[in-house]
Protein backbone atom coordinates (compact mmCIF):
# COMPACT_ATOMS: atom_id res chain seq x y z
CA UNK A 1 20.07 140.15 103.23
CA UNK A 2 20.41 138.31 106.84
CA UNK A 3 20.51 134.97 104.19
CA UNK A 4 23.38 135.70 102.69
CA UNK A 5 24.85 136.78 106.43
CA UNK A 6 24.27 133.37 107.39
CA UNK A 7 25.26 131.62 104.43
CA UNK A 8 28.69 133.24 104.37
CA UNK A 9 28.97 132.49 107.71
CA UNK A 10 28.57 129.23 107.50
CA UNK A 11 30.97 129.10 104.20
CA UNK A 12 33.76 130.78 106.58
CA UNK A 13 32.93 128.61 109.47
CA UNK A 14 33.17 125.05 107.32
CA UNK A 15 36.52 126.71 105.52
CA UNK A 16 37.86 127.26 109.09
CA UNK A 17 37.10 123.71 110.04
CA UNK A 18 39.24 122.17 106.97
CA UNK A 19 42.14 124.22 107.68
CA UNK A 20 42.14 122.95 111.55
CA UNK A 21 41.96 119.55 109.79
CA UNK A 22 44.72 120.11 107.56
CA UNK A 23 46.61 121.58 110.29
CA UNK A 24 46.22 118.12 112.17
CA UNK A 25 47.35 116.10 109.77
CA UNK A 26 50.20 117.88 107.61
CA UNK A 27 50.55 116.59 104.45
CA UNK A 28 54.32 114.65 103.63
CA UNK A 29 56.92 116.32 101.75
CA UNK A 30 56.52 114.49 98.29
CA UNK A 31 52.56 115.38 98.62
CA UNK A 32 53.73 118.80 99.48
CA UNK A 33 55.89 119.37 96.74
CA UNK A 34 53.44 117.76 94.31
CA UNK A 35 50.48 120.01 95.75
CA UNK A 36 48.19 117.04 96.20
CA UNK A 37 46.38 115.63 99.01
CA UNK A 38 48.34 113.30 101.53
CA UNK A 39 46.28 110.42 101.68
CA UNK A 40 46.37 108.04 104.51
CA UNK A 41 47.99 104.87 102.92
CA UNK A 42 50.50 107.54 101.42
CA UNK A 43 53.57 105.44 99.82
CA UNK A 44 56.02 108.58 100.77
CA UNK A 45 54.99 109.58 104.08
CA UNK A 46 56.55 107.46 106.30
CA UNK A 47 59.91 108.26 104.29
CA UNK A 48 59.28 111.50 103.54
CA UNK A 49 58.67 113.71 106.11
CA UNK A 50 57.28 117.59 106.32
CA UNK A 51 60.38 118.52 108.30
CA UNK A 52 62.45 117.81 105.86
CA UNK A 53 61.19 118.87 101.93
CA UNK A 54 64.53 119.06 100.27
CA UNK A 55 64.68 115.15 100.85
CA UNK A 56 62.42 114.68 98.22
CA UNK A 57 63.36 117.45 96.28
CA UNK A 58 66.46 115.68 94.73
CA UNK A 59 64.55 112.74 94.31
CA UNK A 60 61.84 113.93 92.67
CA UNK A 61 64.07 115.98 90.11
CA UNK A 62 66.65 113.23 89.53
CA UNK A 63 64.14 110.05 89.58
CA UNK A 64 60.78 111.25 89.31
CA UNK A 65 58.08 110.64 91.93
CA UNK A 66 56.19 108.64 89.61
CA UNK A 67 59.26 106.60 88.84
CA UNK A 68 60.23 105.99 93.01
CA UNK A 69 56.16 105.44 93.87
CA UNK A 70 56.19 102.08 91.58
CA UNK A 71 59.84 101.40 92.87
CA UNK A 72 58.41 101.60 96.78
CA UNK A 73 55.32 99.87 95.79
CA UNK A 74 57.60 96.77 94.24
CA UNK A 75 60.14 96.76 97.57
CA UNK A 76 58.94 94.65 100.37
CA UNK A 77 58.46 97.43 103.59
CA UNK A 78 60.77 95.66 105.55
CA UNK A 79 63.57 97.13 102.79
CA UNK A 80 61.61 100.53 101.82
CA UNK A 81 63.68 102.52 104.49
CA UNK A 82 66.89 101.36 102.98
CA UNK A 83 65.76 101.90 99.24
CA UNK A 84 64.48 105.44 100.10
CA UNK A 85 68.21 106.31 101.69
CA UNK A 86 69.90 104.68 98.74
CA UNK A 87 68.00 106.80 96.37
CA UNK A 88 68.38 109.74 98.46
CA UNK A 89 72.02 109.07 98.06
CA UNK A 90 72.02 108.85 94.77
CA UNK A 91 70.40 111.64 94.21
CA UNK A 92 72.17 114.14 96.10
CA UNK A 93 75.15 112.70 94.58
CA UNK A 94 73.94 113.48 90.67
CA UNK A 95 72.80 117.22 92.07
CA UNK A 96 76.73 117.52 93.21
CA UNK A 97 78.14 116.20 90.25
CA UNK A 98 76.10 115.82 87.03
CA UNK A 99 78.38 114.26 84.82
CA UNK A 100 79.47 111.12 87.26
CA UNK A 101 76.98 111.26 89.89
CA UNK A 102 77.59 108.35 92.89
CA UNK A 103 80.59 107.02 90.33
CA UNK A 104 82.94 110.14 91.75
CA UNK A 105 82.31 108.79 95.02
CA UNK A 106 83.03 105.40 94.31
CA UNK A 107 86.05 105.87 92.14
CA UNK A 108 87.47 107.90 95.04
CA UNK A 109 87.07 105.43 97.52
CA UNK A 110 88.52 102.74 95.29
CA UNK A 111 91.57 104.89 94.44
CA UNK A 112 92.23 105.10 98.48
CA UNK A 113 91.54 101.31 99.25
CA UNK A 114 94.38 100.67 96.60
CA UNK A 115 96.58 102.70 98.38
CA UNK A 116 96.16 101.62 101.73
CA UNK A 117 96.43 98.27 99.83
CA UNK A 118 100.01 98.96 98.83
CA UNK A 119 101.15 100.94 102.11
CA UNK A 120 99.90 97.49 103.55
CA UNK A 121 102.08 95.64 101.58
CA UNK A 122 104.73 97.68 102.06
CA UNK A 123 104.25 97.44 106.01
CA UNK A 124 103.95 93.60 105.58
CA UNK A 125 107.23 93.25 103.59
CA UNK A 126 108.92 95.87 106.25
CA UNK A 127 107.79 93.17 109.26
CA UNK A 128 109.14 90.29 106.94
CA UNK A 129 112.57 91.64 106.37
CA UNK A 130 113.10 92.60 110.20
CA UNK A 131 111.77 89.03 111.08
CA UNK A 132 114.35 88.08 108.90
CA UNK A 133 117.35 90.27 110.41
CA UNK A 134 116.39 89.30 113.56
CA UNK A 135 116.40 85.58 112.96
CA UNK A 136 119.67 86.14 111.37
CA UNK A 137 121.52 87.86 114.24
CA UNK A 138 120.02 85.37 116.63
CA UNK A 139 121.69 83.29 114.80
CA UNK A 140 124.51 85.12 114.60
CA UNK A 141 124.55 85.26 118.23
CA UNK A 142 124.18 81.57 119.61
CA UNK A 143 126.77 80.45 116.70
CA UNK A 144 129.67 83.13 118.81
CA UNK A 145 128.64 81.76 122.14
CA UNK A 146 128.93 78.46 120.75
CA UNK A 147 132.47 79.42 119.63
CA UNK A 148 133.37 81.39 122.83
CA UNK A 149 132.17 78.22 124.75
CA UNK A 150 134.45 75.68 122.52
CA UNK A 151 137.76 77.95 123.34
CA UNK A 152 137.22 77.39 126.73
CA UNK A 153 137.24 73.75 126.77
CA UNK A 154 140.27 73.79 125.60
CA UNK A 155 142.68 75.40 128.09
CA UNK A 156 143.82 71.83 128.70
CA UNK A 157 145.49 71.23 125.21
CA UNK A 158 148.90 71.12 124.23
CA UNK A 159 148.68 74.53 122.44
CA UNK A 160 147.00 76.25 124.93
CA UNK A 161 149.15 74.61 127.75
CA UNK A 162 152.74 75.71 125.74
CA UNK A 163 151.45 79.46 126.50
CA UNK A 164 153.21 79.46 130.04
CA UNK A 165 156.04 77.71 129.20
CA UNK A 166 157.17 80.92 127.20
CA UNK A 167 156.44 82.92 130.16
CA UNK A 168 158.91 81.01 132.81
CA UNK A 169 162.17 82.66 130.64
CA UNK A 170 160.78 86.43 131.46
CA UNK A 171 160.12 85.66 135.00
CA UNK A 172 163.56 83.68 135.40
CA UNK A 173 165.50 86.33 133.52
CA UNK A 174 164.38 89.12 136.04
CA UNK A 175 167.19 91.50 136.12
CA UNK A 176 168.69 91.33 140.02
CA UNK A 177 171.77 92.98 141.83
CA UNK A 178 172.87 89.21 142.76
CA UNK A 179 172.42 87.93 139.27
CA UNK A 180 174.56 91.13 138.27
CA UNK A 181 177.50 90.09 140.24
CA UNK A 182 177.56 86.52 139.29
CA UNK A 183 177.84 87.71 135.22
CA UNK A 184 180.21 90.25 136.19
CA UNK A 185 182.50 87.76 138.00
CA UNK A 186 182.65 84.90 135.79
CA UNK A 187 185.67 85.22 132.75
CA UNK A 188 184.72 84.95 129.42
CA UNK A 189 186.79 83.00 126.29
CA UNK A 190 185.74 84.52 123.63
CA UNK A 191 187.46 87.62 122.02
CA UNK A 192 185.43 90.54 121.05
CA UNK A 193 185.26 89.56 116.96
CA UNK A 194 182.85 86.48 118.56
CA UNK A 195 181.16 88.83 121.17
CA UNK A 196 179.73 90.85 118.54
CA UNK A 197 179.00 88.29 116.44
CA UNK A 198 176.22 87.20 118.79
């Protein structure tokens, strides 16, 4: 009887030692999930970790972690990180949408760069034709001053010089009391028939 005491206390005490083992070093998430023992050269653990087991979930379901071991195993490690996010992508992607998987994504974005593509063009050919309008009214602009300046240069010609000529009869044919007189006094020859005439 005091045997199988000791016996099943050592069973218990050995059993207690593996779990504080275990409990040291946790297994990953893919050995988790696959209920097998994390080894230490373990091809998911250093992608794959405890904290986070519906990483591999996806993966697993959509891939297979047979399938992604001999992908990781072919990948140099310098480009295992960014293989493992790509496939996580993917993934999670096909669990969203079955039928097109990553393609949803991608047609989306497409269908947005070809509309920022054409509001582009749009802005580009906007710019152009106000370039344009400007240039045009600058243009516009210098060709009047030009004009404007020409006129001026010419106050000195015949045409421009006849202008005051008209204007000495107005200011000679001011209406005075003196001038009055002198009309007034002076007889005329002419009978009415040629007054009116005029």
């Amino acid at each position: 009887m005091r045997d199988e005491v000791v016996a099943g206390g050592r069973a218990a005490g050995s059993g207690g030692g593996g779990g504080g083992g275990a409990g040291a070093a946790a297994p990953c998430a893919a050995c988790k999930l696959l209920r097998r023992r994390c080894a230490a050269g373990c091809v998911f653990a250093p992608y794959f970790p405890p904290a986070e087991p519906h990483k591999f979930a996806n993966v697993h379901k959509v891939f297979g972690a047979s399938n992604v071991s001999k992908m990781l195993q072919e990948i140099p490690a310098q480009h295992r990180g960014d293989a493992v996010s790509s496939l996580v992508y993917e993934a999670n992607a096909r669990v969203r949408d079955p039928v097109y998987g990553c393609v949803a994504a991608i047609s989306s974005l497409q269908q947005q760069v070809e509309t920022l593509q054409a509001q582009l063009a749009l802005a580009q050919a906007e710019m152009v034709r106000l370039n344009m309008n400007n240039a045009y009214m600058a243009h516009r602009l210098k060709a009047t001053r030009s004009c404007g300046g020409g006129s001026s240069t010419n106050t000195g010609s015949p045409s421009s010089m006849s202008s005051p000529k008209t204007e000495q009869p107005e200011a000679h044919c001011k209406a005075t009391p003196e001038l009055l007189d002198m009309v007034v006094d002076q007889p005329y020859s002419m009978d009415d028939s040629q007054l009116w005439s005029y």
